[in-house]
PDB file of N, CA and C in Angstrom:
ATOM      1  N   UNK A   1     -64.678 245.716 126.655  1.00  0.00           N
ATOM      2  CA  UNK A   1     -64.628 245.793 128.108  1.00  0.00           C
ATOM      3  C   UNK A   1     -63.419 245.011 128.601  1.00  0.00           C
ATOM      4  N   UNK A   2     -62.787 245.279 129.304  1.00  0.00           N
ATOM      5  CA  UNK A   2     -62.088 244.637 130.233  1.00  0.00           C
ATOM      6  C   UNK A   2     -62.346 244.022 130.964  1.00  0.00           C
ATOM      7  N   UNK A   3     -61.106 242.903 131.710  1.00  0.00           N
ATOM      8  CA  UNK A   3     -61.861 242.134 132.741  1.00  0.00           C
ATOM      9  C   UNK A   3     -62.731 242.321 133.689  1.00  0.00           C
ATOM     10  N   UNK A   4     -62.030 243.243 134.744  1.00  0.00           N
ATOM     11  CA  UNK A   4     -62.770 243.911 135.765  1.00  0.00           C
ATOM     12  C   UNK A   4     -63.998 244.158 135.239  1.00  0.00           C
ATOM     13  N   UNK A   5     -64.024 245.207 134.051  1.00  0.00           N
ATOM     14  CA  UNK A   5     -65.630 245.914 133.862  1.00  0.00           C
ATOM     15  C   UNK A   5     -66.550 244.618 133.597  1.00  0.00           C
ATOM     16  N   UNK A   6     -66.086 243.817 133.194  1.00  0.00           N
ATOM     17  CA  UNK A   6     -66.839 242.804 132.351  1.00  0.00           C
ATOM     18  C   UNK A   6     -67.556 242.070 133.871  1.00  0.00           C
ATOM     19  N   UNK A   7     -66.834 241.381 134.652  1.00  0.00           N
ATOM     20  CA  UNK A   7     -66.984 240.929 135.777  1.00  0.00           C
ATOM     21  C   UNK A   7     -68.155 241.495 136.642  1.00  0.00           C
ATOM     22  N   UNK A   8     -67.770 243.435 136.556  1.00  0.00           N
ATOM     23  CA  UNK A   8     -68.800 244.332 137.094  1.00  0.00           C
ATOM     24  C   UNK A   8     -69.952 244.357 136.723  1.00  0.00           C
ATOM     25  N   UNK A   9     -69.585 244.005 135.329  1.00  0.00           N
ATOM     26  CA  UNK A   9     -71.043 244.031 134.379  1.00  0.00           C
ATOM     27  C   UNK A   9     -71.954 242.464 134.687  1.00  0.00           C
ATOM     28  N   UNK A  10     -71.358 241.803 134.744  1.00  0.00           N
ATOM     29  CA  UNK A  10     -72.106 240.733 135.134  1.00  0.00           C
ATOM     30  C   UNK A  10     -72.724 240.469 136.441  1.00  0.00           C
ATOM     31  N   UNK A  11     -71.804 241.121 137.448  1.00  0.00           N
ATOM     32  CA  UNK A  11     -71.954 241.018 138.687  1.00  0.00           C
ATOM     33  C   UNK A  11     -73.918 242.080 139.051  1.00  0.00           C
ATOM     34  N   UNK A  12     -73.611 243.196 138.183  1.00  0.00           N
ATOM     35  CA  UNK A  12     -74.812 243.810 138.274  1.00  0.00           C
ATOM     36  C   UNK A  12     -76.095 243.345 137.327  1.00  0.00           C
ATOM     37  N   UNK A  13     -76.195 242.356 136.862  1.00  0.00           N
ATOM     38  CA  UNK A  13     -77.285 241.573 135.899  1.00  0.00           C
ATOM     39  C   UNK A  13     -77.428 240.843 136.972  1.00  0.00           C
ATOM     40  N   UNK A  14     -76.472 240.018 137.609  1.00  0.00           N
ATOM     41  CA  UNK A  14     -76.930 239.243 139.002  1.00  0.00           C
ATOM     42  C   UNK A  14     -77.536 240.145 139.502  1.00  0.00           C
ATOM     43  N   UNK A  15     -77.611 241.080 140.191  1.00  0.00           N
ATOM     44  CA  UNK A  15     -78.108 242.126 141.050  1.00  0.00           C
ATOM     45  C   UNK A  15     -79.581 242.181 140.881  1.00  0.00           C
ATOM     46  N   UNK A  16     -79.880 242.326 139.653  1.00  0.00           N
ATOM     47  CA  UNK A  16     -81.647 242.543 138.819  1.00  0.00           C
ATOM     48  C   UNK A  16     -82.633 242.281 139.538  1.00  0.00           C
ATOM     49  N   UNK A  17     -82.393 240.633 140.067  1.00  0.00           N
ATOM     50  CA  UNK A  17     -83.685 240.215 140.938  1.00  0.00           C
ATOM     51  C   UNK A  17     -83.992 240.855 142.097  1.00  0.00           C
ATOM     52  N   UNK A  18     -82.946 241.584 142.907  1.00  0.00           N
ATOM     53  CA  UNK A  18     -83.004 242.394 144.344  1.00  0.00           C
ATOM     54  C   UNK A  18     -83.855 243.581 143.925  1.00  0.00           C
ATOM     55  N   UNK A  19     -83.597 244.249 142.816  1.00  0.00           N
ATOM     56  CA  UNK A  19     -84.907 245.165 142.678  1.00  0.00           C
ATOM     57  C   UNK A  19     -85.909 244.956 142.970  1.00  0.00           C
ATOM     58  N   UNK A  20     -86.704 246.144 142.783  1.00  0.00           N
ATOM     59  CA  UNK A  20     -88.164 246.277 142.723  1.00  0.00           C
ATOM     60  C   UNK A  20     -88.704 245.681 141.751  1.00  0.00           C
ATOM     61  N   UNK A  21     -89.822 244.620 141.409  1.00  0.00           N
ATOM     62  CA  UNK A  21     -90.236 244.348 139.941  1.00  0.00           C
ATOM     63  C   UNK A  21     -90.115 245.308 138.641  1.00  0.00           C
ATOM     64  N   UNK A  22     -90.639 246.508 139.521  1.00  0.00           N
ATOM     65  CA  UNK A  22     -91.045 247.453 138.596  1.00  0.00           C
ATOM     66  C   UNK A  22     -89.888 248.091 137.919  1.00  0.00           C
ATOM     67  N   UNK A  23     -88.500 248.166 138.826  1.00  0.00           N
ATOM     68  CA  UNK A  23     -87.399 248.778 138.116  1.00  0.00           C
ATOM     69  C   UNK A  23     -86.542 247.748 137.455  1.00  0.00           C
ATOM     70  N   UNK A  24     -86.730 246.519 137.373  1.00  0.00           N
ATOM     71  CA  UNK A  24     -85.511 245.636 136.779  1.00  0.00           C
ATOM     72  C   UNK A  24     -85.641 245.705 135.255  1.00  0.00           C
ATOM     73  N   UNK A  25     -86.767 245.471 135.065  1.00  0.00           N
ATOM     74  CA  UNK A  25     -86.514 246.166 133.061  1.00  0.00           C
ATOM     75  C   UNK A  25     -86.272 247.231 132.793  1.00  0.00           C
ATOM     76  N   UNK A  26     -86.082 248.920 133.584  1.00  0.00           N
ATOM     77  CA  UNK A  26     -85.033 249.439 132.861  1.00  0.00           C
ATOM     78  C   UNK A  26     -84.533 249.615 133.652  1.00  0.00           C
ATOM     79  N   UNK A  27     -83.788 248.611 134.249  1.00  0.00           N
ATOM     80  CA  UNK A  27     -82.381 248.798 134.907  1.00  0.00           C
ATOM     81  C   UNK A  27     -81.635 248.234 133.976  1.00  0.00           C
ATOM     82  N   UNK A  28     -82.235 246.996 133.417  1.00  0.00           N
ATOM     83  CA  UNK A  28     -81.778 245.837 132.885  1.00  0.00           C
ATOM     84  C   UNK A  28     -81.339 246.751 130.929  1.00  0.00           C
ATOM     85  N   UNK A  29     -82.169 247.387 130.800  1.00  0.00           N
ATOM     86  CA  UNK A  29     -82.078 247.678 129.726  1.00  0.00           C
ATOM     87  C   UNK A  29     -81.141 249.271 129.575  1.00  0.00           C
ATOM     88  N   UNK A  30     -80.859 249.219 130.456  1.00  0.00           N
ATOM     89  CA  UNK A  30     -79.668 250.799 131.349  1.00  0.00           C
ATOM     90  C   UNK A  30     -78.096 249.870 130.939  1.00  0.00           C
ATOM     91  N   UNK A  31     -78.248 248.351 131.328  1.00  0.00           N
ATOM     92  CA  UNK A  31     -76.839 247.476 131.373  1.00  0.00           C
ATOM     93  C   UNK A  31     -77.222 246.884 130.008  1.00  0.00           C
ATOM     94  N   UNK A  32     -78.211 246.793 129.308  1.00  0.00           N
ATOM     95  CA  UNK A  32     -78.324 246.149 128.122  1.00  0.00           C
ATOM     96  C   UNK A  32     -77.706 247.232 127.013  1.00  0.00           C
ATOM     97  N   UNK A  33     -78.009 248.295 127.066  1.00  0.00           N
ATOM     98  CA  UNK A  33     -76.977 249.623 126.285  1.00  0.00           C
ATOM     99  C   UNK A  33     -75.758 249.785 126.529  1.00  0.00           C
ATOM    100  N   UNK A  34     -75.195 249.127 127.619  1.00  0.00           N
ATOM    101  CA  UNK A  34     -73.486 248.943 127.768  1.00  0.00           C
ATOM    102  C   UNK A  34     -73.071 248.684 127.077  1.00  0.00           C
ATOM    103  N   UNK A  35     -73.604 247.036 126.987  1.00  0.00           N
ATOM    104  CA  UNK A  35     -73.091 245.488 125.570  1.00  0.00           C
ATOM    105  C   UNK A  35     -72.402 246.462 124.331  1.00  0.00           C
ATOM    106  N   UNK A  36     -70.703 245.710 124.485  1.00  0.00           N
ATOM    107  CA  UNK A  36     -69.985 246.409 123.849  1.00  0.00           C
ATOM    108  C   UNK A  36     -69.415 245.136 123.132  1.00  0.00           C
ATOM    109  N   UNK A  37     -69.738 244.182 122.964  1.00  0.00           N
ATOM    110  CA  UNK A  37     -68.608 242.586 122.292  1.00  0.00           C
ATOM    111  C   UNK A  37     -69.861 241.730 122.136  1.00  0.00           C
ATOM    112  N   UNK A  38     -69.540 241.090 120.999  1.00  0.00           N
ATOM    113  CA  UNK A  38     -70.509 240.345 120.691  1.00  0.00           C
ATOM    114  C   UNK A  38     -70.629 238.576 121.914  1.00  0.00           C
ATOM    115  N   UNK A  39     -69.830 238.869 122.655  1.00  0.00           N
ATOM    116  CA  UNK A  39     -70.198 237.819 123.949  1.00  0.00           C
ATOM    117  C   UNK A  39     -70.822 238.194 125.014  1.00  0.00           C
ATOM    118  N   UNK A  40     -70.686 239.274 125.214  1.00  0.00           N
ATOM    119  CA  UNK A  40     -71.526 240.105 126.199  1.00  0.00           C
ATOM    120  C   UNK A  40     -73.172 240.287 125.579  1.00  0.00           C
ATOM    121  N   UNK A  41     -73.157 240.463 124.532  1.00  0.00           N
ATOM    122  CA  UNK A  41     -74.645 240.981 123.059  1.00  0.00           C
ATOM    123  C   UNK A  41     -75.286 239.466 123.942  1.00  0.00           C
ATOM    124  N   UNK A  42     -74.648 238.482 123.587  1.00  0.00           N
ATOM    125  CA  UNK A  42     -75.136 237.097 123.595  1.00  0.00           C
ATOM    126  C   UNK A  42     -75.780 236.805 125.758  1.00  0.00           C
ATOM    127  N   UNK A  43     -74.972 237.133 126.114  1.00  0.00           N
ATOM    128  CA  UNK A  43     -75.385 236.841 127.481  1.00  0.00           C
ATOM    129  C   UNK A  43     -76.615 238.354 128.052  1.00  0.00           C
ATOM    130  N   UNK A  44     -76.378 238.951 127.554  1.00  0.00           N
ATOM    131  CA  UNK A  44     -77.957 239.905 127.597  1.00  0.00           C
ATOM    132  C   UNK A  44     -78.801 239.272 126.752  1.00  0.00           C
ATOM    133  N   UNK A  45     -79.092 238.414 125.768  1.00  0.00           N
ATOM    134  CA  UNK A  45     -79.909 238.061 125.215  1.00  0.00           C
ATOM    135  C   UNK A  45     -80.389 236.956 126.156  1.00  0.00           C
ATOM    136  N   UNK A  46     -79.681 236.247 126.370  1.00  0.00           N
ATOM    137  CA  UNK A  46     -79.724 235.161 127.086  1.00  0.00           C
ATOM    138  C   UNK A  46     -80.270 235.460 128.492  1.00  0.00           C
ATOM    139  N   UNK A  47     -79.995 236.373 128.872  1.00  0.00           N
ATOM    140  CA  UNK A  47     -80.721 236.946 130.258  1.00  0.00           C
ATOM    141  C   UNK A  47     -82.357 237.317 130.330  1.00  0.00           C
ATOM    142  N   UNK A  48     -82.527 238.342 128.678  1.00  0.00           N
ATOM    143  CA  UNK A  48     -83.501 238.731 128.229  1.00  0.00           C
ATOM    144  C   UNK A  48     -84.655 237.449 127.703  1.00  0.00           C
ATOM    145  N   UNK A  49     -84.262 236.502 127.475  1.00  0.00           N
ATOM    146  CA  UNK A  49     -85.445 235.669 126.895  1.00  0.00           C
ATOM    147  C   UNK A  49     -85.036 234.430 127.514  1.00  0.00           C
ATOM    148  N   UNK A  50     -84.716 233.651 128.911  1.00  0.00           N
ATOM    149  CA  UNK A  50     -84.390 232.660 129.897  1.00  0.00           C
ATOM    150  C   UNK A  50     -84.930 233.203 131.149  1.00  0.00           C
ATOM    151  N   UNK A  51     -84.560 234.901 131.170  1.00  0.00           N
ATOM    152  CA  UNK A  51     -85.069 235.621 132.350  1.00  0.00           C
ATOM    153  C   UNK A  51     -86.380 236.061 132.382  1.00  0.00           C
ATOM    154  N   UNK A  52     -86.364 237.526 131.541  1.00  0.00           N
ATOM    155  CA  UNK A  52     -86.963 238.453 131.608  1.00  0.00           C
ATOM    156  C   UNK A  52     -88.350 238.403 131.008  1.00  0.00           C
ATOM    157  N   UNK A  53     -87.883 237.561 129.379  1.00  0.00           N
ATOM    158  CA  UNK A  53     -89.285 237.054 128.585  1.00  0.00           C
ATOM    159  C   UNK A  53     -90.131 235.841 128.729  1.00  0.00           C
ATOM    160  N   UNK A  54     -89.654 235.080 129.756  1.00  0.00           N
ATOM    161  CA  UNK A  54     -90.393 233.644 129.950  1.00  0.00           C
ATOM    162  C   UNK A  54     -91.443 233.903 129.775  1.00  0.00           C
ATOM    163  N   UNK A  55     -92.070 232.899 129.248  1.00  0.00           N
ATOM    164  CA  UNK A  55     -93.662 232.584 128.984  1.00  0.00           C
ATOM    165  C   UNK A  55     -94.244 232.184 130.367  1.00  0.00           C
ATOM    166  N   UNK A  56     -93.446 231.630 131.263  1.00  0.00           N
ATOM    167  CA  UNK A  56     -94.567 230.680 132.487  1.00  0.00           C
ATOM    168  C   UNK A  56     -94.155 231.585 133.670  1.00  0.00           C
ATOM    169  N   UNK A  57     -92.782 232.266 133.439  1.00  0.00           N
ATOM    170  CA  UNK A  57     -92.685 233.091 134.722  1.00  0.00           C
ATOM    171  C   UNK A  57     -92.970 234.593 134.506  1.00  0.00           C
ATOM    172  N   UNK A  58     -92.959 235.668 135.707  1.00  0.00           N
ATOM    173  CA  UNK A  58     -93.302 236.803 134.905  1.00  0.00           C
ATOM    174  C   UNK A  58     -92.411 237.821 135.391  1.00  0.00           C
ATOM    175  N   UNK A  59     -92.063 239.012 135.714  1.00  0.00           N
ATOM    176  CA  UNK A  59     -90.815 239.768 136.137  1.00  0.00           C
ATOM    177  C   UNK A  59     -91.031 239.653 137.634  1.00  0.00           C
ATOM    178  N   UNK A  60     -92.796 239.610 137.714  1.00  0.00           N
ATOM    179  CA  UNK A  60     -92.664 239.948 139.569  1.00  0.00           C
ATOM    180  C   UNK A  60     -92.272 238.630 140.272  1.00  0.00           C
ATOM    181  N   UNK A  61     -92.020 237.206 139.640  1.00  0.00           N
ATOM    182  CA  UNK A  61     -91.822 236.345 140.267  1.00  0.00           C
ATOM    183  C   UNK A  61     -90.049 236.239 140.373  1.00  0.00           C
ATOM    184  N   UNK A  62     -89.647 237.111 139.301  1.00  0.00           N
ATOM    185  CA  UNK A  62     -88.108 236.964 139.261  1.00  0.00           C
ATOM    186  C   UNK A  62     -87.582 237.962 140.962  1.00  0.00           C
ATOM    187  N   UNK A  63     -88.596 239.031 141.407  1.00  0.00           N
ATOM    188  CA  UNK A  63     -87.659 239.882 142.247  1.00  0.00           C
ATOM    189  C   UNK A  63     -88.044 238.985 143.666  1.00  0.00           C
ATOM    190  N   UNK A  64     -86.703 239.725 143.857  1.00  0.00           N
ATOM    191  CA  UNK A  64     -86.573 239.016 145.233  1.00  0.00           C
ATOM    192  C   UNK A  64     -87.180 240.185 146.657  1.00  0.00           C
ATOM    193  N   UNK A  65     -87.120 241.274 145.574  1.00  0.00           N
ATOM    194  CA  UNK A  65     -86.754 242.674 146.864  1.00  0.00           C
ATOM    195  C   UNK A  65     -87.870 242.583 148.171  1.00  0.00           C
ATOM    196  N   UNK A  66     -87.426 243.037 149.109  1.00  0.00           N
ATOM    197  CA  UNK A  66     -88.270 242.739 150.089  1.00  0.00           C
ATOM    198  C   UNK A  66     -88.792 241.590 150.917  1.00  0.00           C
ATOM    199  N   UNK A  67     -88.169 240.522 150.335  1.00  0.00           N
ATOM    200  CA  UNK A  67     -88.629 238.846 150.895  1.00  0.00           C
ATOM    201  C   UNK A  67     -87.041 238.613 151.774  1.00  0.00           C
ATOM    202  N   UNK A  68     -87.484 238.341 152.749  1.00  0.00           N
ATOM    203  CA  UNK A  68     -86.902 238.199 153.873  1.00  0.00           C
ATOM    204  C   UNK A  68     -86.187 236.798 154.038  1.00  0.00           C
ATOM    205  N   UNK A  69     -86.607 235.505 153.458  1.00  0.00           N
ATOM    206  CA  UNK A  69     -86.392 234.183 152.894  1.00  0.00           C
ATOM    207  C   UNK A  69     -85.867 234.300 151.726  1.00  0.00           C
ATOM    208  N   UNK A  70     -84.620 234.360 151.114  1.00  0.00           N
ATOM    209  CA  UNK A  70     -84.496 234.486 149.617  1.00  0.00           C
ATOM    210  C   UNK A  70     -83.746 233.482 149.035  1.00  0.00           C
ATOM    211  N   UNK A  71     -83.244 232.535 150.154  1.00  0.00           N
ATOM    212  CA  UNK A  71     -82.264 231.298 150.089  1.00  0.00           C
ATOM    213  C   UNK A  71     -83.007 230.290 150.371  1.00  0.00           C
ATOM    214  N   UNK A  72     -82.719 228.359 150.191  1.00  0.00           N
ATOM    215  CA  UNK A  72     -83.422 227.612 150.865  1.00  0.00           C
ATOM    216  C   UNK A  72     -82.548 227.270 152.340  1.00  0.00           C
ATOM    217  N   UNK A  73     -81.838 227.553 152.743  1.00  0.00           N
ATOM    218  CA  UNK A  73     -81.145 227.492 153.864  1.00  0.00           C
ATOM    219  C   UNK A  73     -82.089 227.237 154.777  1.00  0.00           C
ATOM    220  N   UNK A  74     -83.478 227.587 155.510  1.00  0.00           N
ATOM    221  CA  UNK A  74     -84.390 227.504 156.014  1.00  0.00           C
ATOM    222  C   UNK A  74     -84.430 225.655 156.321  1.00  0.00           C
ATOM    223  N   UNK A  75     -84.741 225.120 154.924  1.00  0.00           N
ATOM    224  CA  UNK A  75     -85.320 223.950 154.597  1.00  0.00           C
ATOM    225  C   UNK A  75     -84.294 223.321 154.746  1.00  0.00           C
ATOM    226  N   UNK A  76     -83.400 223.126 154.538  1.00  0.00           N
ATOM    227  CA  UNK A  76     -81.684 222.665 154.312  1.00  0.00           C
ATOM    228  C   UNK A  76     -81.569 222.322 155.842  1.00  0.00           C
ATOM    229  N   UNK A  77     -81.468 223.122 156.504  1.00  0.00           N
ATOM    230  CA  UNK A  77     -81.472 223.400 157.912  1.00  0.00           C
ATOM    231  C   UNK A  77     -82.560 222.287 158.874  1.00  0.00           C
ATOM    232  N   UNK A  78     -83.802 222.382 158.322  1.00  0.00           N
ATOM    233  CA  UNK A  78     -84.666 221.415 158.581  1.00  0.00           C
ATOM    234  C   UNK A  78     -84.765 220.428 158.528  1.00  0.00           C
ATOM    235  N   UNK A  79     -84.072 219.865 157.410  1.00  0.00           N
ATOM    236  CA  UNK A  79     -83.896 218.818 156.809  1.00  0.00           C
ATOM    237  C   UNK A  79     -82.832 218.365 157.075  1.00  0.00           C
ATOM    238  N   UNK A  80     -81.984 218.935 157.433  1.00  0.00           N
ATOM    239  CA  UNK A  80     -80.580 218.543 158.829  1.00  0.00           C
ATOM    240  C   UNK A  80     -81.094 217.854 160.203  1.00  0.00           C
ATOM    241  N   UNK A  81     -81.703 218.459 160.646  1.00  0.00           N
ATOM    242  CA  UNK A  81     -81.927 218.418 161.609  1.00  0.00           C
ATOM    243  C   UNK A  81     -83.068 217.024 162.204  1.00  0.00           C
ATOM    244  N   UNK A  82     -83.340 216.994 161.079  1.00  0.00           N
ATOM    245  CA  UNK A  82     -84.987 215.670 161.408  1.00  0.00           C
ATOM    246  C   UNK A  82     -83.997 214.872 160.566  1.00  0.00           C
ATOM    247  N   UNK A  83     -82.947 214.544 159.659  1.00  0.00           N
ATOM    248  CA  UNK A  83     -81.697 213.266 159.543  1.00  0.00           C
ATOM    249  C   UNK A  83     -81.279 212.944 160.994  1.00  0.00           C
ATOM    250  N   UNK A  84     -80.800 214.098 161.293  1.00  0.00           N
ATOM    251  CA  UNK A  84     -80.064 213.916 162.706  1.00  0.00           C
ATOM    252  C   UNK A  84     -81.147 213.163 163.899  1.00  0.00           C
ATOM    253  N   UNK A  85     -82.145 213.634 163.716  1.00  0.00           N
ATOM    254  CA  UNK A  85     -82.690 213.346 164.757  1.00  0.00           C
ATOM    255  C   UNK A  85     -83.309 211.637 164.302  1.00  0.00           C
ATOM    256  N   UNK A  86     -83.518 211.432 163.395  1.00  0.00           N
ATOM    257  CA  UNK A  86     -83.802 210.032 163.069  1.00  0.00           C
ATOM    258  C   UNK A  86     -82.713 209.269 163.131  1.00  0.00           C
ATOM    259  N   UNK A  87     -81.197 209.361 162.963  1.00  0.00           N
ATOM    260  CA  UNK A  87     -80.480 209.150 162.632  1.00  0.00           C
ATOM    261  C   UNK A  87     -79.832 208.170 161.730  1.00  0.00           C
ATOM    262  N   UNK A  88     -80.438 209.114 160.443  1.00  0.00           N
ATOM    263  CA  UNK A  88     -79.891 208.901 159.150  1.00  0.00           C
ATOM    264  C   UNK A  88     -80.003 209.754 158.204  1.00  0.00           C
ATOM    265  N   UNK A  89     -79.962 209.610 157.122  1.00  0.00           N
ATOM    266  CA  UNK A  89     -80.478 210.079 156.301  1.00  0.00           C
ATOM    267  C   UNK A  89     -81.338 209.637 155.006  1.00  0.00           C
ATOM    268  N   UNK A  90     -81.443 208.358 154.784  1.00  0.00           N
ATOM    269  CA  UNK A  90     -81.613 207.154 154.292  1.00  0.00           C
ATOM    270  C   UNK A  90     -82.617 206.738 155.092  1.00  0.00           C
ATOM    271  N   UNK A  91     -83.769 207.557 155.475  1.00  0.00           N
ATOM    272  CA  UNK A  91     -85.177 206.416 155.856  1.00  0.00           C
ATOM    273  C   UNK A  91     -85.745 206.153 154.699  1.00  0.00           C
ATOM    274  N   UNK A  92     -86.448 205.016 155.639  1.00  0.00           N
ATOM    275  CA  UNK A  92     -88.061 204.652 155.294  1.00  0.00           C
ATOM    276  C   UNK A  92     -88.800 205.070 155.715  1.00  0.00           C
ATOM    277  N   UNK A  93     -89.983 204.805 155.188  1.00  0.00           N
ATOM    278  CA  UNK A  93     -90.783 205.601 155.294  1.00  0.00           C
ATOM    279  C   UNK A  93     -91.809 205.832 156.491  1.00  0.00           C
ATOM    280  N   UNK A  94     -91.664 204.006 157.299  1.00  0.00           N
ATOM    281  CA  UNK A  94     -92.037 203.924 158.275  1.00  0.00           C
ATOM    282  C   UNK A  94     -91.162 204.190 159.772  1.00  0.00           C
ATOM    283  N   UNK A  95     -90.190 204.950 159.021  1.00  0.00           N
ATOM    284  CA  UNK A  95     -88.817 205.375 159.977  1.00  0.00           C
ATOM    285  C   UNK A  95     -89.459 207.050 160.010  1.00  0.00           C
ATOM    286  N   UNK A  96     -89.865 207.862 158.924  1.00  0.00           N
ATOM    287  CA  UNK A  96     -89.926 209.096 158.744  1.00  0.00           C
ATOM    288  C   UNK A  96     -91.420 209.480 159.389  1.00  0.00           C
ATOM    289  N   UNK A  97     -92.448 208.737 158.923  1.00  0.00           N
ATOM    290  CA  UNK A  97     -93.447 209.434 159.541  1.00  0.00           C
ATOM    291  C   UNK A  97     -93.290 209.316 161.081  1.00  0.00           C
ATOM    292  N   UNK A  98     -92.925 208.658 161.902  1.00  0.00           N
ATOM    293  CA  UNK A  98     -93.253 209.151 163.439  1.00  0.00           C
ATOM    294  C   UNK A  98     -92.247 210.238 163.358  1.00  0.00           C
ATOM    295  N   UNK A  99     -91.071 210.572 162.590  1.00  0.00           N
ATOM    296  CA  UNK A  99     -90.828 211.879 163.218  1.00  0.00           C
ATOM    297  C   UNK A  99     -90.715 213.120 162.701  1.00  0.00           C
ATOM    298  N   UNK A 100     -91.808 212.596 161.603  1.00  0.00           N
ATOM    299  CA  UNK A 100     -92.744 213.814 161.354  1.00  0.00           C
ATOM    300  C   UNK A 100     -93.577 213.936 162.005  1.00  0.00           C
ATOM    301  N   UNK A 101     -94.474 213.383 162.815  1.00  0.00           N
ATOM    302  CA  UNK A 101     -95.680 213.296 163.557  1.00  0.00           C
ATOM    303  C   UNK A 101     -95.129 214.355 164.869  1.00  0.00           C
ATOM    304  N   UNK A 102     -93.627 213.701 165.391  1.00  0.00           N
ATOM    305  CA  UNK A 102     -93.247 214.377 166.759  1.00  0.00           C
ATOM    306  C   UNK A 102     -93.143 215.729 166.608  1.00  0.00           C
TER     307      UNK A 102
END
């Protein structure tokens, strides 16, 4: 593969989780029949048993499709905002609960 393709090819293994649960193993295994270099062999494996085969996670927890929240930006954001408003970021604890309470 070439750069570009290679790049493409990776770029669409990122992609996997936006599926449907149900289609990312043979989507995944559609880009796993590409693997043309034994560094590419290695990062589908690596996708396949870190990703796909976990023992504690399962495929439907990998997709994202349809969840409207898919970033923590939400919380990030929140958590901006109640620093600011305490003004710090560095409380205690008897600094944090009243403005959690408010």
């Amino acid at each position: 593969m070439e750069k570009a393709s290679i790049h493409t090819y990776i770029r669409n293994m990122m992609a996997l989780p936006f599926l449907p649960a149900a289609e990312i193993e043979p989507a995944f295994q559609l880009l796993a029949a590409r693997a043309n270099s034994e560094q590419i062999t290695k990062f589908v494996r690596y996708i396949e048993e870190q990703w796909l085969n976990h023992r504690i996670f399962d495929i439907y927890s990998l997709s994202v499709y349809g969840i409207s929240g898919r970033t923590n930006n939400d919380s990030k954001g929140w958590h901006h905002s109640l620093n600011r408003k305490a003004g710090g970021q560095k409380l205690t604890f008897y600094r944090l609960v009243p403005e959690l309470r408010a």
